[in-house]
C-alpha atoms as a PDB file:
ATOM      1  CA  UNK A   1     -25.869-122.166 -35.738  1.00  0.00           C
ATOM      2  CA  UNK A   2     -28.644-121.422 -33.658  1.00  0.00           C
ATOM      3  CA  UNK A   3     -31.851-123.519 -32.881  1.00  0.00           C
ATOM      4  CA  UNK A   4     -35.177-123.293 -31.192  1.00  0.00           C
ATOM      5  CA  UNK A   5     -36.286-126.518 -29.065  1.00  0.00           C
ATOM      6  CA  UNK A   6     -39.584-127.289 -27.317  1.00  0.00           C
ATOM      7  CA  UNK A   7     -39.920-130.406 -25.320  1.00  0.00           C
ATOM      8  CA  UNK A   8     -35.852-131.406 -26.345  1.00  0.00           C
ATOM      9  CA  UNK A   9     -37.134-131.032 -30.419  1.00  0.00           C
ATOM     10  CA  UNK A  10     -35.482-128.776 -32.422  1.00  0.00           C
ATOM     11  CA  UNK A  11     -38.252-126.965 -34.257  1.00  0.00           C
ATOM     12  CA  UNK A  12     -36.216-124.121 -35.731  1.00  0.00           C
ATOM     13  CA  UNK A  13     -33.205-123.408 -36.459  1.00  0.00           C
ATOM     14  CA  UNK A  14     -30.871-121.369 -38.850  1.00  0.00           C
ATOM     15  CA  UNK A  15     -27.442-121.573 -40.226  1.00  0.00           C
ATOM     16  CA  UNK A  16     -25.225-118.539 -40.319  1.00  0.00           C
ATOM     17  CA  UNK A  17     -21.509-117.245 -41.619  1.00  0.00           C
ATOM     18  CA  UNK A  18     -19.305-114.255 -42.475  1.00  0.00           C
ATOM     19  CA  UNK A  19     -17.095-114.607 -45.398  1.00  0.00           C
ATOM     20  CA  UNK A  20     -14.497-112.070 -44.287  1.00  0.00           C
ATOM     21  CA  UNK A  21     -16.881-109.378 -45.712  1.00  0.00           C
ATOM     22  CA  UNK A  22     -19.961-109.610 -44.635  1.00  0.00           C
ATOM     23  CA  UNK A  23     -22.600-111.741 -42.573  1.00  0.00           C
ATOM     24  CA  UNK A  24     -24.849-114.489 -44.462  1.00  0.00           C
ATOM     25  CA  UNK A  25     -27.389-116.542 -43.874  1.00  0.00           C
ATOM     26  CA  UNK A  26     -27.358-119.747 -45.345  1.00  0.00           C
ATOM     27  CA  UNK A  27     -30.164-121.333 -43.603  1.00  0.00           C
ATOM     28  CA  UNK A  28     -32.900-120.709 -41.920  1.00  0.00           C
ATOM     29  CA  UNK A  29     -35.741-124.034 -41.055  1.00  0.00           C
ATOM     30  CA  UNK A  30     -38.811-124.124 -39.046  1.00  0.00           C
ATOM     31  CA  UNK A  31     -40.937-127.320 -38.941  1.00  0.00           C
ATOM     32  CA  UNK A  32     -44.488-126.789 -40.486  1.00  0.00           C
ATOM     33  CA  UNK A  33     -45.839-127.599 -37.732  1.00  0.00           C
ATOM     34  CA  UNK A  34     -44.289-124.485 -36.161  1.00  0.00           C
ATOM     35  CA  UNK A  35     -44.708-122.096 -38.718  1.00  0.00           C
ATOM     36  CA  UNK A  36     -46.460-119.240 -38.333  1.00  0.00           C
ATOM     37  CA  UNK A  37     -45.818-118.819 -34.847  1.00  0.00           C
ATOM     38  CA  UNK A  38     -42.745-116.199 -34.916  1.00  0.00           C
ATOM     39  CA  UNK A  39     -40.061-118.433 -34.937  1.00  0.00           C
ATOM     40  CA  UNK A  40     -38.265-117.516 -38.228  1.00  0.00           C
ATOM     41  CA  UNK A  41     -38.799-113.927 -36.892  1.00  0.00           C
ATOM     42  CA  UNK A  42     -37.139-114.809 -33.619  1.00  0.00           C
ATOM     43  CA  UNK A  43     -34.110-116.604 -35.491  1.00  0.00           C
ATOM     44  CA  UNK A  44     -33.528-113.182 -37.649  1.00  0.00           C
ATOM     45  CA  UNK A  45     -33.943-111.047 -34.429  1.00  0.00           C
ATOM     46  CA  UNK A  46     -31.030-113.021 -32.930  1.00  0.00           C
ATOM     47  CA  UNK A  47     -28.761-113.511 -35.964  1.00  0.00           C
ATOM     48  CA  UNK A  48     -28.575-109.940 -36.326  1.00  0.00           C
ATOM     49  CA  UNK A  49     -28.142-109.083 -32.629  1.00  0.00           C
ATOM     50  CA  UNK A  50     -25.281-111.843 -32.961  1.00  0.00           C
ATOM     51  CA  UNK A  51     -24.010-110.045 -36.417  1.00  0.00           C
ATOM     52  CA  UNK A  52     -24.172-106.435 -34.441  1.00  0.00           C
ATOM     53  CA  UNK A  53     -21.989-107.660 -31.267  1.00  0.00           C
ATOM     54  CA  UNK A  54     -19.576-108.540 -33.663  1.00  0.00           C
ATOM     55  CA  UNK A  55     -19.625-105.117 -35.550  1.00  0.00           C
ATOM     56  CA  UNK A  56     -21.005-106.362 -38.824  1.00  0.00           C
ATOM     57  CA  UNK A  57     -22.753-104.012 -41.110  1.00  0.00           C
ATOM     58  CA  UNK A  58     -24.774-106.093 -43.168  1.00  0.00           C
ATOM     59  CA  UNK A  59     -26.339-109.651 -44.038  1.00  0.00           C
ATOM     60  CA  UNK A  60     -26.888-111.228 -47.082  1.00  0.00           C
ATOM     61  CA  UNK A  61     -28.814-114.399 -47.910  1.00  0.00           C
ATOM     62  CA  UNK A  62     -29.986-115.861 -51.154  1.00  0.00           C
ATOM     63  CA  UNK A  63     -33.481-117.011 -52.474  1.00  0.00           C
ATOM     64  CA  UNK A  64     -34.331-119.004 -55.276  1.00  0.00           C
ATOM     65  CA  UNK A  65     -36.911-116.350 -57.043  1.00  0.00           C
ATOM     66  CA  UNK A  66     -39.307-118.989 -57.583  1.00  0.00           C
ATOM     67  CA  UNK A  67     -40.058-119.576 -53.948  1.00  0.00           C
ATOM     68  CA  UNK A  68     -42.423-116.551 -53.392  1.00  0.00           C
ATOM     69  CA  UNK A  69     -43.171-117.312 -49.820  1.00  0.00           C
ATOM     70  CA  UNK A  70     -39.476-116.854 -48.440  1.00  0.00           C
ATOM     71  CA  UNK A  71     -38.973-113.952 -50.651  1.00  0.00           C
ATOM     72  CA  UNK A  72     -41.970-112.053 -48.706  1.00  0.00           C
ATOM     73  CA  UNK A  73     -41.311-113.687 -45.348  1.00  0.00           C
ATOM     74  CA  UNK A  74     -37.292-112.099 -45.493  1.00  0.00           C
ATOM     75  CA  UNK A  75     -39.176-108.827 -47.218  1.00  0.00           C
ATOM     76  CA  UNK A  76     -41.428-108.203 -43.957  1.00  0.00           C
ATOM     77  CA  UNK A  77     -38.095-108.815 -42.450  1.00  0.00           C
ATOM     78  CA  UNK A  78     -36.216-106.020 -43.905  1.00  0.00           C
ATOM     79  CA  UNK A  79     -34.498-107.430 -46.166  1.00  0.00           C
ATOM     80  CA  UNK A  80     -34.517-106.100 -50.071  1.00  0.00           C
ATOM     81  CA  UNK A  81     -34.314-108.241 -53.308  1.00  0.00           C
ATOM     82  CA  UNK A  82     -31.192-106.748 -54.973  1.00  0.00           C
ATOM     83  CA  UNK A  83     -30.234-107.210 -58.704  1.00  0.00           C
ATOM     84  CA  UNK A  84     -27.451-109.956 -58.475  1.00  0.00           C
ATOM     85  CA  UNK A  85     -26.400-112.795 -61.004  1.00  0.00           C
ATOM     86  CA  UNK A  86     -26.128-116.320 -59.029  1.00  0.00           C
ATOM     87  CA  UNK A  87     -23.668-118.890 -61.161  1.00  0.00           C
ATOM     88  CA  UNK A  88     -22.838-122.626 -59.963  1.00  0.00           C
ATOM     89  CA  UNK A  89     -21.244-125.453 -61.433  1.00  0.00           C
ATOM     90  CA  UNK A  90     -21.698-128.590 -60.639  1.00  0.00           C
ATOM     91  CA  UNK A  91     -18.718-130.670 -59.878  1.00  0.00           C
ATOM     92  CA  UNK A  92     -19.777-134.373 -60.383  1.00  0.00           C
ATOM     93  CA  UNK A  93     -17.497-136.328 -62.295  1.00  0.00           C
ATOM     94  CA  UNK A  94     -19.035-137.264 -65.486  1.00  0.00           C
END
């Protein structure tokens, strides 16, 4: 996990794994406020330079297709939309 701060406030941040395969991110969060000002960029920039020291090859993340904003910001990032099939379950007892 890595986070931004100003003034002792975390104002970024983003959540990040490997699976055994390959890198993922599962989160990345920027306060509104804050938005727009290169910090999502920034949090990419060093998850990757982290995922490179450790010799991975490639990162994955998933979007919910709906949300047309994230899909363009990780776009201008580099990142492409591939042609995947997300399932879940839900595990409540009923």
């Amino acid at each position: 996990m890595l986070v931004v701060l100003e003034d002792n406030v975390i104002v970024g941040s983003v959540m990040a794994g490997y699976d055994g395969h390959r890198g993922w991110i599962s989160r990345i969060a920027v306060l509104r406020s804050h938005q727009k000002k290169g910090i999502g960029e920034a949090l990419i920039f060093c998850r990757r330079r982290a995922a490179c020291s450790t010799r991975l090859h490639q990162s994955q993340l998933q979007v919910v297709e709906s949300n047309s904003v994230v899909v363009g910001f990780y776009q201008r990032a580099g990142y492409q939309v591939e042609k995947r099939i997300s399932m879940s379950k839900s595990l409540r007892r009923d």
